[in-house]
C-alpha atoms as a PDB file:
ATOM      1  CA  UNK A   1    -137.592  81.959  -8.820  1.00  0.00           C
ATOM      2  CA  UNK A   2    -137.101  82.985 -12.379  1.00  0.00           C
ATOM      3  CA  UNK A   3    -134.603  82.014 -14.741  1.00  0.00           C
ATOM      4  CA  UNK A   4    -132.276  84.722 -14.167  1.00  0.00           C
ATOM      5  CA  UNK A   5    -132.222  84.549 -10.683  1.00  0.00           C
ATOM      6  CA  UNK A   6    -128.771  84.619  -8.798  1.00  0.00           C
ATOM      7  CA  UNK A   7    -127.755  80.864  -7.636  1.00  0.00           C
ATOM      8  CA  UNK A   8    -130.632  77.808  -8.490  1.00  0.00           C
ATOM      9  CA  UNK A   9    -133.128  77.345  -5.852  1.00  0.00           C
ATOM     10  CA  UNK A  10    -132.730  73.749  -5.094  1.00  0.00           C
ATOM     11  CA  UNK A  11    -134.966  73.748  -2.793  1.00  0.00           C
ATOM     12  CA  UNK A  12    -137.864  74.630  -5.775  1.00  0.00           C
ATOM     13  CA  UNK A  13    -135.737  72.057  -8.003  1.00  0.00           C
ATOM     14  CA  UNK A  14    -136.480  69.409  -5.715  1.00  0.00           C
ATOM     15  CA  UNK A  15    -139.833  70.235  -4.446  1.00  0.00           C
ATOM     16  CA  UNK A  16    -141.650  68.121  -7.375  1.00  0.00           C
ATOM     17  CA  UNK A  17    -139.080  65.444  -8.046  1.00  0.00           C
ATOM     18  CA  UNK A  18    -141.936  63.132  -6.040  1.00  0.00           C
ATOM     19  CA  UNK A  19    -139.174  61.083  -4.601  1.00  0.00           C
ATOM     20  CA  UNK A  20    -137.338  59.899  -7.682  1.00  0.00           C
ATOM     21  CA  UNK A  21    -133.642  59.421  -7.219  1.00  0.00           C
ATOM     22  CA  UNK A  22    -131.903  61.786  -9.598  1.00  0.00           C
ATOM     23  CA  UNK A  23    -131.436  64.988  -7.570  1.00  0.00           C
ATOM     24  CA  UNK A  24    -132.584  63.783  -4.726  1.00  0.00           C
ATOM     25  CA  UNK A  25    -129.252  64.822  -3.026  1.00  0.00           C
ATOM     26  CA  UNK A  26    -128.155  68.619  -4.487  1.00  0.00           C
ATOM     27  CA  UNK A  27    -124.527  70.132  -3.975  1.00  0.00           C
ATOM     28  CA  UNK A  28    -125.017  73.622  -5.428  1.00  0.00           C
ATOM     29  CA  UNK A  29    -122.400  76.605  -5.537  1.00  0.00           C
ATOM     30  CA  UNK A  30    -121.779  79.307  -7.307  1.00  0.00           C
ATOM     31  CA  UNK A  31    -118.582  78.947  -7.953  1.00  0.00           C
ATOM     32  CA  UNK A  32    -116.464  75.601  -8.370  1.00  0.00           C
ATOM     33  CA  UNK A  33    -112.977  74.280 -10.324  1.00  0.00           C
ATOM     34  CA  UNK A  34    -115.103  71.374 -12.289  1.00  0.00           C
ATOM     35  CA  UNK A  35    -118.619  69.842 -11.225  1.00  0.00           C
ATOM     36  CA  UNK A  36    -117.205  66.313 -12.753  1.00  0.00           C
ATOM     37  CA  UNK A  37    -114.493  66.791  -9.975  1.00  0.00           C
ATOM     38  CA  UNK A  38    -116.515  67.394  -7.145  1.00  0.00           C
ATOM     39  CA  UNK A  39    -118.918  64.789  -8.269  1.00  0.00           C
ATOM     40  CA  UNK A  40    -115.612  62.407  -8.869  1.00  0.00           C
ATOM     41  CA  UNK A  41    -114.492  62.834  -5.507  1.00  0.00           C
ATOM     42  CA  UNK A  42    -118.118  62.661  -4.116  1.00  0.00           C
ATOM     43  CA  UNK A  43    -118.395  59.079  -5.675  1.00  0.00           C
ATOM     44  CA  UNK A  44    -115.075  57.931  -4.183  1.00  0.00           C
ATOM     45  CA  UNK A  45    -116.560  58.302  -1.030  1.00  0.00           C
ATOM     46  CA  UNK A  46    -119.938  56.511  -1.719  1.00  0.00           C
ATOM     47  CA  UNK A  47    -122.005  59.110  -2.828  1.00  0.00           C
ATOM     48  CA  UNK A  48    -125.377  57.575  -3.636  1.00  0.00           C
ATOM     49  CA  UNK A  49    -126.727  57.353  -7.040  1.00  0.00           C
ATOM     50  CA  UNK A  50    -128.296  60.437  -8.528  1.00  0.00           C
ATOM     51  CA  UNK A  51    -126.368  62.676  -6.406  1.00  0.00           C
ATOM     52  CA  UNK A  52    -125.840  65.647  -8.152  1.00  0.00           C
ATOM     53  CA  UNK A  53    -123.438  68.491  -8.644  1.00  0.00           C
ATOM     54  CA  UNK A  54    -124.720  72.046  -9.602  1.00  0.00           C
ATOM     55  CA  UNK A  55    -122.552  75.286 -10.127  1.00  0.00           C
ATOM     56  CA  UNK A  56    -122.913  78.761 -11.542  1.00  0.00           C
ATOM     57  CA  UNK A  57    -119.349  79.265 -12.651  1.00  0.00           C
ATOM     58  CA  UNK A  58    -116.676  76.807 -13.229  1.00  0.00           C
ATOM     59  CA  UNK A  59    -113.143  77.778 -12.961  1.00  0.00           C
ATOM     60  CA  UNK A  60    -112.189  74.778 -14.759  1.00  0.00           C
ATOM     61  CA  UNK A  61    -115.631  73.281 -16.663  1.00  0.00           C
ATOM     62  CA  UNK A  62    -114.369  70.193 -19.159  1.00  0.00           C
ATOM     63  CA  UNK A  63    -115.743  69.499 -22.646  1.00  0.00           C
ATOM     64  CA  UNK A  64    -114.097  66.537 -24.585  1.00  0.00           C
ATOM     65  CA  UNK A  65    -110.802  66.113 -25.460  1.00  0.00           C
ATOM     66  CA  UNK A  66    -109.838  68.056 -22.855  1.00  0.00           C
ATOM     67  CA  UNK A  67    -111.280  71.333 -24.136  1.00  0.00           C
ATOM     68  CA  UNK A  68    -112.841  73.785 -21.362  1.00  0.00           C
ATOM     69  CA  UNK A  69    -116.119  74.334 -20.908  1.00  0.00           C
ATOM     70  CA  UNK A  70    -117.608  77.953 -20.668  1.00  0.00           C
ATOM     71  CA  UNK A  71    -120.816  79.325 -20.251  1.00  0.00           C
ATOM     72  CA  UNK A  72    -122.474  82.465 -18.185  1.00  0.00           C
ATOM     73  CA  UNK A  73    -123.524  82.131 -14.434  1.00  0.00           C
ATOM     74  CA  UNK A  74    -126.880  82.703 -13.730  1.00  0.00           C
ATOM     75  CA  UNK A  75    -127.966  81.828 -17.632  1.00  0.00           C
ATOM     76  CA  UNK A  76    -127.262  78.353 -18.191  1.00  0.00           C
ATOM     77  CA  UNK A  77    -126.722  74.660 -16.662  1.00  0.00           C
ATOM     78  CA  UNK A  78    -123.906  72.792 -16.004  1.00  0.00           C
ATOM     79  CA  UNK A  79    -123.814  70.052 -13.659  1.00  0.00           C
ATOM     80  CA  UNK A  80    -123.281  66.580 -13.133  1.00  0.00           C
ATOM     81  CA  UNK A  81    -124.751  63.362 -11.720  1.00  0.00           C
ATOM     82  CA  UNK A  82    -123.263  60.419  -9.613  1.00  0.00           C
ATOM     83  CA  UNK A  83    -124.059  56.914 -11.451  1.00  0.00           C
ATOM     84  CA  UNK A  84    -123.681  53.469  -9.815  1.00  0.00           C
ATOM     85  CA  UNK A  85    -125.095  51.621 -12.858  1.00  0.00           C
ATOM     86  CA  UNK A  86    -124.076  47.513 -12.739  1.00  0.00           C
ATOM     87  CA  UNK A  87    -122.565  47.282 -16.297  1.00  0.00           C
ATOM     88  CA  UNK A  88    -119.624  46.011 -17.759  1.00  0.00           C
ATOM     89  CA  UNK A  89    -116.931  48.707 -18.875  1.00  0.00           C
ATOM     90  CA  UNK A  90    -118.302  48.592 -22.840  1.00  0.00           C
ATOM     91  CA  UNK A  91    -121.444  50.385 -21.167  1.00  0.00           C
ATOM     92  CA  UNK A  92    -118.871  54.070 -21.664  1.00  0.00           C
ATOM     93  CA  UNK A  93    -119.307  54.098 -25.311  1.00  0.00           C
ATOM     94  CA  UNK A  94    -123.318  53.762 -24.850  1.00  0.00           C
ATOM     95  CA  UNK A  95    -123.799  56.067 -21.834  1.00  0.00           C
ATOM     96  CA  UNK A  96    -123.217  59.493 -23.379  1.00  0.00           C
ATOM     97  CA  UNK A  97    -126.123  58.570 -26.387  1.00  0.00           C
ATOM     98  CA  UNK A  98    -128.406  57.476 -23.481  1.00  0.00           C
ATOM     99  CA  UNK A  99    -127.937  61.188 -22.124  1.00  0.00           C
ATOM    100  CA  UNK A 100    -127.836  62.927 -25.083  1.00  0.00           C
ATOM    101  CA  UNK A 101    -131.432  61.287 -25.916  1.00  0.00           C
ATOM    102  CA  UNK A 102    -132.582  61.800 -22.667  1.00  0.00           C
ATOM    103  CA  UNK A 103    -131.545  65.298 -22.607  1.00  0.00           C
ATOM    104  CA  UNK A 104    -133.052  65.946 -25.976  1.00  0.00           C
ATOM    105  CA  UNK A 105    -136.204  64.778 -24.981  1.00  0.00           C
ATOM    106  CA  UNK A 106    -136.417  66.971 -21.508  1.00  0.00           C
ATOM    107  CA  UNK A 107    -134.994  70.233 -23.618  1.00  0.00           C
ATOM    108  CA  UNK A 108    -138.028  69.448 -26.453  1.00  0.00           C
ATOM    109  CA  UNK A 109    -140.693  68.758 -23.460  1.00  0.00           C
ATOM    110  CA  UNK A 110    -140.109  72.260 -22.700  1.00  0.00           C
ATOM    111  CA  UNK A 111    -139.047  74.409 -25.013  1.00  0.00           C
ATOM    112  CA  UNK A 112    -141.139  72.977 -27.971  1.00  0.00           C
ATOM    113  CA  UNK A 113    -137.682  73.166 -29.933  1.00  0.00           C
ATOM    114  CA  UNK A 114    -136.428  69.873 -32.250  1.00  0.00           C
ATOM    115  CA  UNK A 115    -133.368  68.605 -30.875  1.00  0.00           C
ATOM    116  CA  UNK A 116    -130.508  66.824 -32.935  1.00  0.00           C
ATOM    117  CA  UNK A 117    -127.987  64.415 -31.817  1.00  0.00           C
ATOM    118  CA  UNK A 118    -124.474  64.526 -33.342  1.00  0.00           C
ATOM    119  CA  UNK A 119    -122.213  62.335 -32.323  1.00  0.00           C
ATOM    120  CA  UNK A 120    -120.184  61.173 -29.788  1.00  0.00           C
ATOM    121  CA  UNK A 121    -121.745  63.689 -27.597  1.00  0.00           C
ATOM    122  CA  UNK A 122    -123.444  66.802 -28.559  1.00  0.00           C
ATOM    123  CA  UNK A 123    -127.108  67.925 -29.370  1.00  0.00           C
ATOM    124  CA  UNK A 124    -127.583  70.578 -31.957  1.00  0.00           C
ATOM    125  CA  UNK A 125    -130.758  72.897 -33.092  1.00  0.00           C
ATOM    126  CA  UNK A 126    -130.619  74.645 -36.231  1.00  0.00           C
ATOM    127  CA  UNK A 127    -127.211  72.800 -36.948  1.00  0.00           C
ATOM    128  CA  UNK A 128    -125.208  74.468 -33.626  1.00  0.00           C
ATOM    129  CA  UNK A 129    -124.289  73.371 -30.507  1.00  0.00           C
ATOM    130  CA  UNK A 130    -126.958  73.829 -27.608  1.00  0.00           C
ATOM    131  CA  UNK A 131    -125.550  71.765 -25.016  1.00  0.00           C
ATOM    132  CA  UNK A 132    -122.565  68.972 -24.467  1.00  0.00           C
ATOM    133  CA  UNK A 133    -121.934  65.469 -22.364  1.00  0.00           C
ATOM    134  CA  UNK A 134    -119.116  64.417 -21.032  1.00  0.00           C
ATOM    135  CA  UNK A 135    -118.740  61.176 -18.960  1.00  0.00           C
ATOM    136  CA  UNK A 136    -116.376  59.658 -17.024  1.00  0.00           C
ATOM    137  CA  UNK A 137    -116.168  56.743 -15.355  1.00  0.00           C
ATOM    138  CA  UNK A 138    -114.132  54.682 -12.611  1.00  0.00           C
ATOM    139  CA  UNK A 139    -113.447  50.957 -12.965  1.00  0.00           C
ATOM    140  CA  UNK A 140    -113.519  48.176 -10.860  1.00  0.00           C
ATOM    141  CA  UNK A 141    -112.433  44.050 -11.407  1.00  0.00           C
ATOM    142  CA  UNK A 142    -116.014  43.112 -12.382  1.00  0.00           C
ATOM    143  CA  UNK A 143    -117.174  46.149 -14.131  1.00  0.00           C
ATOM    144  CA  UNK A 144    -117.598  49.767 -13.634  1.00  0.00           C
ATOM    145  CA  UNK A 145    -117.567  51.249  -9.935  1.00  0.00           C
ATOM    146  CA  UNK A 146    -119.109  54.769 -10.631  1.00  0.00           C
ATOM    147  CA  UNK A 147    -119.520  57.005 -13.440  1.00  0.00           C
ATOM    148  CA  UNK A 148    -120.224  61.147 -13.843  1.00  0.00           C
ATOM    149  CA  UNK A 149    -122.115  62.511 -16.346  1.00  0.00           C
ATOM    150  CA  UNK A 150    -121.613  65.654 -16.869  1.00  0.00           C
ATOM    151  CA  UNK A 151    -123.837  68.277 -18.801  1.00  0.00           C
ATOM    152  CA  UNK A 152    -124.144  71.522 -19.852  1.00  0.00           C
ATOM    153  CA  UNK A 153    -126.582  73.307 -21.341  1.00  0.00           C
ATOM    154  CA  UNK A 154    -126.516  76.654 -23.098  1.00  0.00           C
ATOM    155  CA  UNK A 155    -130.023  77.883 -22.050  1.00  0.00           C
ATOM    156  CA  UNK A 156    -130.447  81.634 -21.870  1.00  0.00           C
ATOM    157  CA  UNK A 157    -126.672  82.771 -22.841  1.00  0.00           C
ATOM    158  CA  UNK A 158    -127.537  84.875 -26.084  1.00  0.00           C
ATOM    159  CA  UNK A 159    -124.272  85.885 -27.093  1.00  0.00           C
ATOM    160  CA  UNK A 160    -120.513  83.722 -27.441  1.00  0.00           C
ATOM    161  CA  UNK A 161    -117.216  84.175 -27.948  1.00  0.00           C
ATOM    162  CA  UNK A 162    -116.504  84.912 -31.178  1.00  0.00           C
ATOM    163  CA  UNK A 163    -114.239  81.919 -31.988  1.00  0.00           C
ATOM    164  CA  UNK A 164    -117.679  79.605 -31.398  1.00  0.00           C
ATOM    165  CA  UNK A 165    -120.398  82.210 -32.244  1.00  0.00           C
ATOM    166  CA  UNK A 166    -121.059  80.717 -35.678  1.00  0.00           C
ATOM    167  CA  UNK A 167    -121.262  77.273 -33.877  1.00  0.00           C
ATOM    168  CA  UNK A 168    -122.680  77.839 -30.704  1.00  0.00           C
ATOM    169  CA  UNK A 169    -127.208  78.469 -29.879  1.00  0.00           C
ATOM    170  CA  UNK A 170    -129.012  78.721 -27.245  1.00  0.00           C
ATOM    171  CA  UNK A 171    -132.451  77.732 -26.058  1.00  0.00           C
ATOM    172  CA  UNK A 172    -132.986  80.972 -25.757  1.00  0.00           C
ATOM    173  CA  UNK A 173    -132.041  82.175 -29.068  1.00  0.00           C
ATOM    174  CA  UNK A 174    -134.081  79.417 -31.110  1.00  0.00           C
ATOM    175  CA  UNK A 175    -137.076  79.998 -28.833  1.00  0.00           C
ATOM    176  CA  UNK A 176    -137.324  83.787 -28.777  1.00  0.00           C
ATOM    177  CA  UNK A 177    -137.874  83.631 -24.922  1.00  0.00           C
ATOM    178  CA  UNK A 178    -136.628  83.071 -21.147  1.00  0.00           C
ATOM    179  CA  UNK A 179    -136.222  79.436 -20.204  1.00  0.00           C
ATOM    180  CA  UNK A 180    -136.866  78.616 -16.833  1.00  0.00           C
ATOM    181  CA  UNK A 181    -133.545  76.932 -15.823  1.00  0.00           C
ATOM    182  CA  UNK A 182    -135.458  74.798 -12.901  1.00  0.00           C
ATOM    183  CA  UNK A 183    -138.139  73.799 -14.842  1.00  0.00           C
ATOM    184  CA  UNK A 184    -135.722  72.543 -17.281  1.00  0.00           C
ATOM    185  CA  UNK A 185    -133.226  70.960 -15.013  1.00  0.00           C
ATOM    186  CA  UNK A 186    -136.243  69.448 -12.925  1.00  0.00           C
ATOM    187  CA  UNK A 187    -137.793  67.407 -16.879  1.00  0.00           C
ATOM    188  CA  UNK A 188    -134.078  66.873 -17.592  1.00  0.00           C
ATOM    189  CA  UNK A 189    -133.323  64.533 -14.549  1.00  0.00           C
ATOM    190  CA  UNK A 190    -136.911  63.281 -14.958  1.00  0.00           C
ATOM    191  CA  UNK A 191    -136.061  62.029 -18.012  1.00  0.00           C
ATOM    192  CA  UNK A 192    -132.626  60.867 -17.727  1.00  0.00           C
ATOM    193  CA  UNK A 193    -133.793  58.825 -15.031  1.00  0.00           C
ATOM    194  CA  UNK A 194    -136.681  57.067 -16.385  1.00  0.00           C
ATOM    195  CA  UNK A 195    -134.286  56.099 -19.617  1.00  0.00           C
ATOM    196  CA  UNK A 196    -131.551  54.932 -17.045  1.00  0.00           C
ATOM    197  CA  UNK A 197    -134.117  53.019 -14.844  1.00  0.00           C
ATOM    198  CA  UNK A 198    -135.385  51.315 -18.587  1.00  0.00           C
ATOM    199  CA  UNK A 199    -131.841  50.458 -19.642  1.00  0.00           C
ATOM    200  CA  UNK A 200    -131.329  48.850 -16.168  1.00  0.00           C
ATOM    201  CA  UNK A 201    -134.051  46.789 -16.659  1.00  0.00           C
ATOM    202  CA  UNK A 202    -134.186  45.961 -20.128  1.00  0.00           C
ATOM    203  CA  UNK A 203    -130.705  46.837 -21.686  1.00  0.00           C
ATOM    204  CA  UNK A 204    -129.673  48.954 -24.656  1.00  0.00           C
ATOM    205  CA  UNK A 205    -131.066  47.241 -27.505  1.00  0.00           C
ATOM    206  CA  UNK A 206    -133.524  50.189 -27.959  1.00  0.00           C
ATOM    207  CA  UNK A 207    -130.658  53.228 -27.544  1.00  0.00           C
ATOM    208  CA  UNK A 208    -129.240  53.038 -30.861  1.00  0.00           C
ATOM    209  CA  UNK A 209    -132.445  53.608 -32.714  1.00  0.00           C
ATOM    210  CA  UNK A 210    -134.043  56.506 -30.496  1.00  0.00           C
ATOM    211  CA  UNK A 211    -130.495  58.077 -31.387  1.00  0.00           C
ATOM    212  CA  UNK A 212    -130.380  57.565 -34.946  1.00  0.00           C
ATOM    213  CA  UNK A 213    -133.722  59.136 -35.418  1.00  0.00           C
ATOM    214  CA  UNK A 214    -132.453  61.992 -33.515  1.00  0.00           C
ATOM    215  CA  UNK A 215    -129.327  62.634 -36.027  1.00  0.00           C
ATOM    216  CA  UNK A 216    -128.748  64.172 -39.538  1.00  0.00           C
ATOM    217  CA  UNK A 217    -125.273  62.592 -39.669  1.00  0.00           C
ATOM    218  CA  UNK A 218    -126.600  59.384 -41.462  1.00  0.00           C
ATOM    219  CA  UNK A 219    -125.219  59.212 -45.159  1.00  0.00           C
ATOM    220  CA  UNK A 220    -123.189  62.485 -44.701  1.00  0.00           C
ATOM    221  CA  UNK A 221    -119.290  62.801 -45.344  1.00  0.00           C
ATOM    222  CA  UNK A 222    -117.556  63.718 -42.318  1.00  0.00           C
ATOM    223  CA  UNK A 223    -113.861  63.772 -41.037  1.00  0.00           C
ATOM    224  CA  UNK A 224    -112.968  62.880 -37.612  1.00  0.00           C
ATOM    225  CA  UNK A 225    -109.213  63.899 -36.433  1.00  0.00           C
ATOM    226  CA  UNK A 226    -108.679  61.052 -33.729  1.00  0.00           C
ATOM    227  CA  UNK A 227    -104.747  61.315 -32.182  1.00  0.00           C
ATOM    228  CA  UNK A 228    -103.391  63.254 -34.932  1.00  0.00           C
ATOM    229  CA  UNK A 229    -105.367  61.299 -37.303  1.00  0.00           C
ATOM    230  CA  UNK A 230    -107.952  62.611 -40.358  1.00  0.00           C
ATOM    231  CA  UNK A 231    -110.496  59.963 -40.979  1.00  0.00           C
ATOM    232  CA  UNK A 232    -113.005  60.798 -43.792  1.00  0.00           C
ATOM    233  CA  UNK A 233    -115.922  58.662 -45.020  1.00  0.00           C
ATOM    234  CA  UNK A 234    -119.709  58.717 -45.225  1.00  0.00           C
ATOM    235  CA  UNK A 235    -121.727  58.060 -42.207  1.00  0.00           C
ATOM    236  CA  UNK A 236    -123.602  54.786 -42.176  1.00  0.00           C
ATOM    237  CA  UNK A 237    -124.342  54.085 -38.829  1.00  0.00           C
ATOM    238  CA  UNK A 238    -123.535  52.978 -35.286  1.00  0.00           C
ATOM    239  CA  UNK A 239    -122.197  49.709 -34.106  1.00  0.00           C
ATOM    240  CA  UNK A 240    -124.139  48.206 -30.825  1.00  0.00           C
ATOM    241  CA  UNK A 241    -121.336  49.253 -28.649  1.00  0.00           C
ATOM    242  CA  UNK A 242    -121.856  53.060 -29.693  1.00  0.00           C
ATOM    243  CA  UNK A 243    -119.502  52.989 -32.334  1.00  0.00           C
ATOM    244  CA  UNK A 244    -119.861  55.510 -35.387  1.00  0.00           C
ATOM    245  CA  UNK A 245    -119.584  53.114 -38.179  1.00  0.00           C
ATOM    246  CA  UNK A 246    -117.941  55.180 -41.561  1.00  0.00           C
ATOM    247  CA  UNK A 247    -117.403  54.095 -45.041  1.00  0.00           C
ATOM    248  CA  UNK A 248    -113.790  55.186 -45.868  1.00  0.00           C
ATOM    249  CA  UNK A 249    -113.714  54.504 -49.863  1.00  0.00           C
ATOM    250  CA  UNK A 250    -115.007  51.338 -49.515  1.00  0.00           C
ATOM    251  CA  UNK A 251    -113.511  50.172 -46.295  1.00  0.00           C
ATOM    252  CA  UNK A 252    -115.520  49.840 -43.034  1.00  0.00           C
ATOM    253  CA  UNK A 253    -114.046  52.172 -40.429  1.00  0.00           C
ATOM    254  CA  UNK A 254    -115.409  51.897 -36.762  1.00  0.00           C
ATOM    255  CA  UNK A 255    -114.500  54.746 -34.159  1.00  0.00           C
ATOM    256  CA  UNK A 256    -114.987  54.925 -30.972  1.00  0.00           C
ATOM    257  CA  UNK A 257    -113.514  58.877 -30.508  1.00  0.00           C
ATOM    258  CA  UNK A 258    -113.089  61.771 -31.988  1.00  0.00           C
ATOM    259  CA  UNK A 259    -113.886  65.263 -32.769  1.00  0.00           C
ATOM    260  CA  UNK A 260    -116.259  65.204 -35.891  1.00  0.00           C
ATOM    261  CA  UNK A 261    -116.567  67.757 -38.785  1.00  0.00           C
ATOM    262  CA  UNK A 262    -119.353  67.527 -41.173  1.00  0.00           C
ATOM    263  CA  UNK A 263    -118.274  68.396 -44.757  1.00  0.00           C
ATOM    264  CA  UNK A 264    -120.394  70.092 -46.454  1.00  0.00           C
ATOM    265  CA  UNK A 265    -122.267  68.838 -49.079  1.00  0.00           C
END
């Protein structure tokens, strides 16, 4: 099936996962309210881990800060994942720059394209948007229950609406050809899992790095508006919970949310 084809073939998609656990169990339509809510109310009722939630359309698609998400049927991917990881609650901040690593990785594998990571959740090429993460997660006394990532990709979408236009890219665009949207999704949950399996094992200590060498952000002024609030400074890192760390005329700021803005130079 080619990448233009009407709804994903799952069936193809999961053909050569060779029994890993990441899309083992698919839930595709073509047209859903939000695949973080079906995936949400999957979870509650014990959905295993790596379940995952597929759709076309979304009536109701979420970005950050409660923004919508929008992007063409049939062109793109947008879907989200059922995790049961065993991590204490701090594990939020860190989950969405596990993804956005892993997904940088899967979209470079096949596209050939380089792949930046801004933060807290986005990945850029050429400086625009390509595709977006947004997680959410359930809590229990000991530590998290379950959490959804959700991701979407823009992969052969070539035009916008003109309020993001300047912003917004496609895999499409920067590569100058079709993307197969299963091949894609099929390296993306490849890779997300192997990273997840790794920080399972072995922890986060080497997260923060891969991302850093994935972002442009480092030593930049930016502003972040956080609950009414402007914050400017100059970019100087990330704190090992996932915080961006900012110099704010000499003070240390560290933020853990917010939409970011870098100023131009």
């Amino acid at each position: 099936m080619n990448s233009i084809s009407p709804l994903l073939d799952t069936a193809a998609l999961k053909k050569n996962l060779n029994g890993r656990k990441f899309g083992s169990k698919v839930f595709a339509f073509d047209t859903i309210d939000s695949t973080n809510n079906c995936a949400r109310a999957l979870a509650g009722c014990w959905a295993e881990e790596g379940t995952l939630v597929f759709a076309e359309r979304q009536t109701a698609g979420k970005g950050r800060l409660g923004r919508s998400w929008l992007a063409n049927p049939y062109e793109n991917l947008t879907f989200s994942l059922v995790l049961r990881p065993t991590l204490p609650p701090v594990a939020l901040n860190l989950l969405p720059l596990y993804a956005a690593v892993a997904v940088a990785e899967a979209i470079e594998h096949e596209t050939g394209l380089s792949v930046e990571c801004k933060w807290p959740n986005d990945l850029l090429i050429g400086g625009k948007k390509s595709a977006g993460i947004l997680l959410e997660g359930s809590l229990k006394e000991e530590g998290l229950d379950y959490v959804v990532l959700g991701i979407g990709v823009n992969v052969n979408q070539t035009s916008f609406p003109d309020d993001i236009s300047p912003r917004a890219t496609s895999l499409k665009a920067e590569a100058g050809r079709d993307i197969d949207r299963i091949l894609l999704l099929r390296e993306i949950l490849k890779t997300l899992e192997t990273r997840y399996t790794s920080i399972m094992k072995k922890g986060f200590h080497n997260l923060i790095p891969l991302w850093l060498s994935r972002t442009t952000m480092l030593n930049k002024e930016i502003s972040v508006s956080q609950d009414g609030t402007v914050i400017s400074g100059i970019v100087k890192g990330l704190s090992p919970e996932g915080a961006l760390i900012l110099d704010a005329g000499g003070t240390e700021k560290t933020l853990f949310a917010g939409d970011v803005t870098i100023l131009a130079s």
